[in-house]
N, C-alpha and C. Protein backbone atom coordinates (compact mmCIF):
# COMPACT_ATOMS: atom_id res chain seq x y z
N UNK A 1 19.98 -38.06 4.90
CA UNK A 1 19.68 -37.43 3.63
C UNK A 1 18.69 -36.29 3.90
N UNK A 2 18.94 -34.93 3.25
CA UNK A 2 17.87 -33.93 3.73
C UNK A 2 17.73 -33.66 2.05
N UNK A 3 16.44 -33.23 2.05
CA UNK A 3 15.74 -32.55 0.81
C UNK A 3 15.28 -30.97 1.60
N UNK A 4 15.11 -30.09 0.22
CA UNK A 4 14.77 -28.80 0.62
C UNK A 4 13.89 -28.63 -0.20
N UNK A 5 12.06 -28.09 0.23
CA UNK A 5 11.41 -27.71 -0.71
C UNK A 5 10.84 -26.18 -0.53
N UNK A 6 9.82 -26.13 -1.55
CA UNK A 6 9.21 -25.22 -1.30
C UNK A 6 7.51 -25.62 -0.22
N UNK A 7 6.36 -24.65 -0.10
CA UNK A 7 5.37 -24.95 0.29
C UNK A 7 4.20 -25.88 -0.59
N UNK A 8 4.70 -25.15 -2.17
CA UNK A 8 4.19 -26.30 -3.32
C UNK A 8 4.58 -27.57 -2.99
N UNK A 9 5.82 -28.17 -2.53
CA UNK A 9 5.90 -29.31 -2.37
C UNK A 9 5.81 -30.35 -1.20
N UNK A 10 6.12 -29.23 0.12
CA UNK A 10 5.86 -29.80 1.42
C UNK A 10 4.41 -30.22 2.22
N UNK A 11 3.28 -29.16 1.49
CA UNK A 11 2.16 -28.98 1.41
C UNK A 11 1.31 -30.45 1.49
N UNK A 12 1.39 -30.99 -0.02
CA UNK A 12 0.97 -31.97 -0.34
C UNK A 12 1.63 -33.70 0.54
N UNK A 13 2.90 -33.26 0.83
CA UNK A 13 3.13 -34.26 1.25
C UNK A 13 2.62 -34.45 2.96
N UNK A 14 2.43 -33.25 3.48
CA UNK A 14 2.13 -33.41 4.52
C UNK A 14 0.88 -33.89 4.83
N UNK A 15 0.33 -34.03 3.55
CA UNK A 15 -1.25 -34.24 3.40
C UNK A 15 -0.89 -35.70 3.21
N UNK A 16 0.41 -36.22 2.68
CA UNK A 16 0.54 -37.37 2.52
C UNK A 16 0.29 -38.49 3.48
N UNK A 17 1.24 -38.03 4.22
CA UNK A 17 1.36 -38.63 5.46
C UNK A 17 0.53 -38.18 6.65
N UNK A 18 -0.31 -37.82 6.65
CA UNK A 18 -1.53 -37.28 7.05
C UNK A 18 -1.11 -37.07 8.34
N UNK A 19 0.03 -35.39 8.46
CA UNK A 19 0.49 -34.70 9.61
C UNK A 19 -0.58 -34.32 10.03
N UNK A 20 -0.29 -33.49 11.57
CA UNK A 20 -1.55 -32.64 12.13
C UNK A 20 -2.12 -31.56 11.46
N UNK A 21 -3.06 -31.97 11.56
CA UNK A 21 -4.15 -31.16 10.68
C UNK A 21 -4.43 -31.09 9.25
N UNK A 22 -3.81 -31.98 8.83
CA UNK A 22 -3.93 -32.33 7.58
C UNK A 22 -5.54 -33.16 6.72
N UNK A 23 -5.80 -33.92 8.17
CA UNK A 23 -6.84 -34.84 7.99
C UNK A 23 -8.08 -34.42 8.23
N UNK A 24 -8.12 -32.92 8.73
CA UNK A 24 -9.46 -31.93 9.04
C UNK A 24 -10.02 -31.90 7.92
N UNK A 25 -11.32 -32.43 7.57
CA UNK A 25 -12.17 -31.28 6.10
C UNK A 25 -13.42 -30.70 6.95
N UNK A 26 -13.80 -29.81 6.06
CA UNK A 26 -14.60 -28.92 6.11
C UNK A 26 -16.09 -29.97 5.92
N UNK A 27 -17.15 -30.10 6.24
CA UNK A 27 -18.08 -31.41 6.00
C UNK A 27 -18.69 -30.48 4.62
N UNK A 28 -19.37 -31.12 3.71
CA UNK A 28 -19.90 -30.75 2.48
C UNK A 28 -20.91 -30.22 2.48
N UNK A 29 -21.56 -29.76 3.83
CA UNK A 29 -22.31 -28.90 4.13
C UNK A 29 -22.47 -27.18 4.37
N UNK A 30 -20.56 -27.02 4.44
CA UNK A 30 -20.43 -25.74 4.66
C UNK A 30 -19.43 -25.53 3.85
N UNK A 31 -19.35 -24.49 3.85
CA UNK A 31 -18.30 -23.65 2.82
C UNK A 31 -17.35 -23.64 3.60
N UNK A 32 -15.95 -23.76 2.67
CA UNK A 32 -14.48 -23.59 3.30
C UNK A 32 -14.43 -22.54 3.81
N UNK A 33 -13.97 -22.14 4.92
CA UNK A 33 -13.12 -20.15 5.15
C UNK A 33 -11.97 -20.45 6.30
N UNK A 34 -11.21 -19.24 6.38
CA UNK A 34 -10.20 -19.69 7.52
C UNK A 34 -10.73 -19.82 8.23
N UNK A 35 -12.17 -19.41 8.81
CA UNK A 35 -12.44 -19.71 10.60
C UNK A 35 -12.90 -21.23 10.78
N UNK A 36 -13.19 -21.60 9.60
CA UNK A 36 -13.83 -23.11 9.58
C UNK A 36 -12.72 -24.50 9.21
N UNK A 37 -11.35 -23.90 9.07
CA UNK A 37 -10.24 -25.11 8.90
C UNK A 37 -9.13 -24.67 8.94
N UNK A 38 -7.96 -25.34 9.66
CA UNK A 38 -6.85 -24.42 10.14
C UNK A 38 -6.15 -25.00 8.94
N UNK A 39 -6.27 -25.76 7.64
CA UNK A 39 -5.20 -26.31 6.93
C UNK A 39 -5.59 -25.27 5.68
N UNK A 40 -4.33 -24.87 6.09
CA UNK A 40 -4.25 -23.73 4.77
C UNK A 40 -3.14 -23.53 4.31
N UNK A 41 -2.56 -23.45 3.04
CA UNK A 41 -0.69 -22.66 3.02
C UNK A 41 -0.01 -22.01 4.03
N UNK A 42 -1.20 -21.02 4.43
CA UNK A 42 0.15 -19.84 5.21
C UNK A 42 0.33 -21.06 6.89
N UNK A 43 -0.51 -21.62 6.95
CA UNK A 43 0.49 -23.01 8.28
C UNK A 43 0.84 -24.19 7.44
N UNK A 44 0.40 -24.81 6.27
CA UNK A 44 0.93 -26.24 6.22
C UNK A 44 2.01 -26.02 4.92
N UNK A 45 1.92 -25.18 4.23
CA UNK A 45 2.96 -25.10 2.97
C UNK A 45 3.79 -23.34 3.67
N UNK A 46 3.71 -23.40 4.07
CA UNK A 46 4.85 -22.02 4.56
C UNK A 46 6.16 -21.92 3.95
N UNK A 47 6.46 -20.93 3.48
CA UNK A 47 7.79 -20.93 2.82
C UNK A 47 8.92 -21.08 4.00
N UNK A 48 9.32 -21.08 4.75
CA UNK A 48 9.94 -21.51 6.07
C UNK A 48 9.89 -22.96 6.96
N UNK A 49 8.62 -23.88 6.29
CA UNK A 49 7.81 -24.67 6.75
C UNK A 49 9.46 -25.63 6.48
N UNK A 50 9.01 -26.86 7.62
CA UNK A 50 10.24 -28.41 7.47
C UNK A 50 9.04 -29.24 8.26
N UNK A 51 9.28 -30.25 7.64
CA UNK A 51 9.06 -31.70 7.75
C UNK A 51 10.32 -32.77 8.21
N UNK A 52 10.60 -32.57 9.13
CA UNK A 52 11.96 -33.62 9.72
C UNK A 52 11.63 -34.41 10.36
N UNK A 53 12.49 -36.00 9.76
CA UNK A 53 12.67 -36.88 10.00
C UNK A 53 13.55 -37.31 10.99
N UNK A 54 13.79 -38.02 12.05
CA UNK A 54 15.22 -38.24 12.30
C UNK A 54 14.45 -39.94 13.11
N UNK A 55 16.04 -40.52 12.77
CA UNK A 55 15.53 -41.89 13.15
C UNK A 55 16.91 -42.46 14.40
N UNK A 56 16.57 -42.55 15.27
CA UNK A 56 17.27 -43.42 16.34
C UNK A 56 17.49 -44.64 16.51
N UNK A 57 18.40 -45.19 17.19
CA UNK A 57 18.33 -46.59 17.40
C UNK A 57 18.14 -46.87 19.07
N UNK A 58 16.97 -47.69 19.99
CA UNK A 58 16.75 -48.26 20.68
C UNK A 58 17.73 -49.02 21.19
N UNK A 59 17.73 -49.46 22.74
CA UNK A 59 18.38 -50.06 23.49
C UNK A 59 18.71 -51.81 22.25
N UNK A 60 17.50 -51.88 22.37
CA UNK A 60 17.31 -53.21 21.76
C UNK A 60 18.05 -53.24 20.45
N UNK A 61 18.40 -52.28 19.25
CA UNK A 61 18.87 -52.11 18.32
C UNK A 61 17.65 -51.78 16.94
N UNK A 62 16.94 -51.48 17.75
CA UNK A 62 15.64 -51.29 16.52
C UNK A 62 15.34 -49.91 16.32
N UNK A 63 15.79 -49.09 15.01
CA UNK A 63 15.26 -48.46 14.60
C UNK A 63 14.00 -47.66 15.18
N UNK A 64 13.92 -46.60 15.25
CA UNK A 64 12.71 -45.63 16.00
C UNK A 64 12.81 -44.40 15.10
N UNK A 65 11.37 -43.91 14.75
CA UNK A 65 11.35 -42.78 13.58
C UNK A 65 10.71 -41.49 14.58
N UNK A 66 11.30 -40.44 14.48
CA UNK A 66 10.52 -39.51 15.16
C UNK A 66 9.94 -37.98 13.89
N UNK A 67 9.33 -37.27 14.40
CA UNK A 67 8.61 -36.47 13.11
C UNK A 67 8.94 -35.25 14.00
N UNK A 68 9.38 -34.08 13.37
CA UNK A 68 8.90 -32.68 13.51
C UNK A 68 8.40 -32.00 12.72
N UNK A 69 7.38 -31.28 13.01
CA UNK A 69 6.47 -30.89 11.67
C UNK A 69 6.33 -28.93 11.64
N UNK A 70 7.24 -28.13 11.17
CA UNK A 70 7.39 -26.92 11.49
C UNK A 70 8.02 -26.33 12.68
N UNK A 71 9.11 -27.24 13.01
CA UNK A 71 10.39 -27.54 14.59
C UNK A 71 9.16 -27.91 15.75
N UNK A 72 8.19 -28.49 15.85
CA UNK A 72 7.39 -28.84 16.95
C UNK A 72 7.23 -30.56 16.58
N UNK A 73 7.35 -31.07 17.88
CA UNK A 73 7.59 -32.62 17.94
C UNK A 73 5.80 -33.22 17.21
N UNK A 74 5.83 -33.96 16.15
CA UNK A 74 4.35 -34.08 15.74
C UNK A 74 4.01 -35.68 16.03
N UNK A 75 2.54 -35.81 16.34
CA UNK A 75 2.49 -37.26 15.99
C UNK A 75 2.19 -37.77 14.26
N UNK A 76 2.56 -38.79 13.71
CA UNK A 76 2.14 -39.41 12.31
C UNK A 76 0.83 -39.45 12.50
N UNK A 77 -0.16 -39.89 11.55
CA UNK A 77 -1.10 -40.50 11.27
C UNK A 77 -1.99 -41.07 12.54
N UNK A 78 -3.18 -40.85 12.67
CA UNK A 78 -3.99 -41.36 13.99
C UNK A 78 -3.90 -43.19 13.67
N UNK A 79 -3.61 -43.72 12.35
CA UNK A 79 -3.45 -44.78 12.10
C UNK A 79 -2.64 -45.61 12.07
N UNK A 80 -1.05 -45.00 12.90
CA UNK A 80 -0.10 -45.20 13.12
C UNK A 80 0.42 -45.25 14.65
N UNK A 81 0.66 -46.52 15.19
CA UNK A 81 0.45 -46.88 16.34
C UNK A 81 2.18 -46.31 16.80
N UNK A 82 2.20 -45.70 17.98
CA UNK A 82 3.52 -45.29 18.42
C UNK A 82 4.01 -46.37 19.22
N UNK A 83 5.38 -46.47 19.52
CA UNK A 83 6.09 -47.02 20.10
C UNK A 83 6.16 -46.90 21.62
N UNK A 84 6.48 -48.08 22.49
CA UNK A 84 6.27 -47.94 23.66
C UNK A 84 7.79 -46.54 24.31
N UNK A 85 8.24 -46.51 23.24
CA UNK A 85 9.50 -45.60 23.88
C UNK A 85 8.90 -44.40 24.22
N UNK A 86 7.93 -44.11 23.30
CA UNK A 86 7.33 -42.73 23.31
C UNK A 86 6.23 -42.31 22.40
N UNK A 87 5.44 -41.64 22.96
CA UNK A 87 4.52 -40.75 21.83
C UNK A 87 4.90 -40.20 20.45
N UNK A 88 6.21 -40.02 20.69
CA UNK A 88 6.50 -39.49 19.16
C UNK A 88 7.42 -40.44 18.46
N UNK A 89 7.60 -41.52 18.77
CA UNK A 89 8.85 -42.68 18.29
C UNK A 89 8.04 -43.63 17.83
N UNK A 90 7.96 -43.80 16.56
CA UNK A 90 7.74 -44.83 15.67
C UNK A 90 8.12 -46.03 14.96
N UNK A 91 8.04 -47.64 15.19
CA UNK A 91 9.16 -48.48 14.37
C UNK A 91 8.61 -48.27 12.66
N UNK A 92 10.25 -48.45 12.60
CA UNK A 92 9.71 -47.84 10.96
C UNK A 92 8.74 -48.87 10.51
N UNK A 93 9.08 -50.59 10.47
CA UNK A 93 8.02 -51.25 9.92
C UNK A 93 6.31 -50.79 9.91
N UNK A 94 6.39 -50.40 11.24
CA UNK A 94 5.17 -49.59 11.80
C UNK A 94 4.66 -48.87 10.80
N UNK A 95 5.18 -47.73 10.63
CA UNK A 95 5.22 -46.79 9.42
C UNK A 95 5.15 -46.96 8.19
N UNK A 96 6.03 -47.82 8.00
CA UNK A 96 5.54 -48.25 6.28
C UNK A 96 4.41 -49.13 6.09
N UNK A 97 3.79 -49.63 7.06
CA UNK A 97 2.41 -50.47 6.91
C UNK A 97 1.53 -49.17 6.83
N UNK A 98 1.72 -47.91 8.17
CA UNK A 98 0.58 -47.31 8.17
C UNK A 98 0.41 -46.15 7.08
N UNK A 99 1.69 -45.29 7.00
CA UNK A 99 1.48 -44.67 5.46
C UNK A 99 1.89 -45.54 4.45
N UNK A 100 1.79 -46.98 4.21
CA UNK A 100 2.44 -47.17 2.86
C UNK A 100 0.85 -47.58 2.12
């Protein structure tokens, strides 16, 4: 199943699932500017921007989730433990514990 959005909508979700660089803030000590945080529209909501999913199946028969986040292989969430297949292969159960 593919969905198509805009940056209004890919934006936020990427914040959802707390892609790279999503999880950076600025500390409440300083003022936002581009030199002080790379999460901004023109990289995380880009009108060109994709968020792809694609899910494999393992030797074993288990499900494996992998992420690309703007066609570059991304990791999920620092709270989301990867799979021994790989750095970027996730079991989905995995996943729905860590973003759910």
């Amino acid at each position: 199943m593919f969905r198509l959005a805009h940056g209004e909508t890919t934006m936020p979700f990427a914040a959802l699932i707390k892609a790279p660089g999503s999880e950076i803030q600025v500390p409440s000590s300083e003022t936002y500017s581009y030199g002080s945080n790379p999460w901004r529209g023109i990289v995380a909501g880009r009108m060109v921007g994709s968020i792809e999913w694609a899910v494999y199946q393992n030797a074993g028969g288990k499900g494996l989730v992998t992420m690309r986040y703007n066609e570059q292989p991304a990791k999920f969430s620092s709270t989301c433990r990867a799979s021994s297949e790989g750095e970027y292969f996730y079991e989905i159960e995995v996943l729905r514990r860590c973003l759910g």
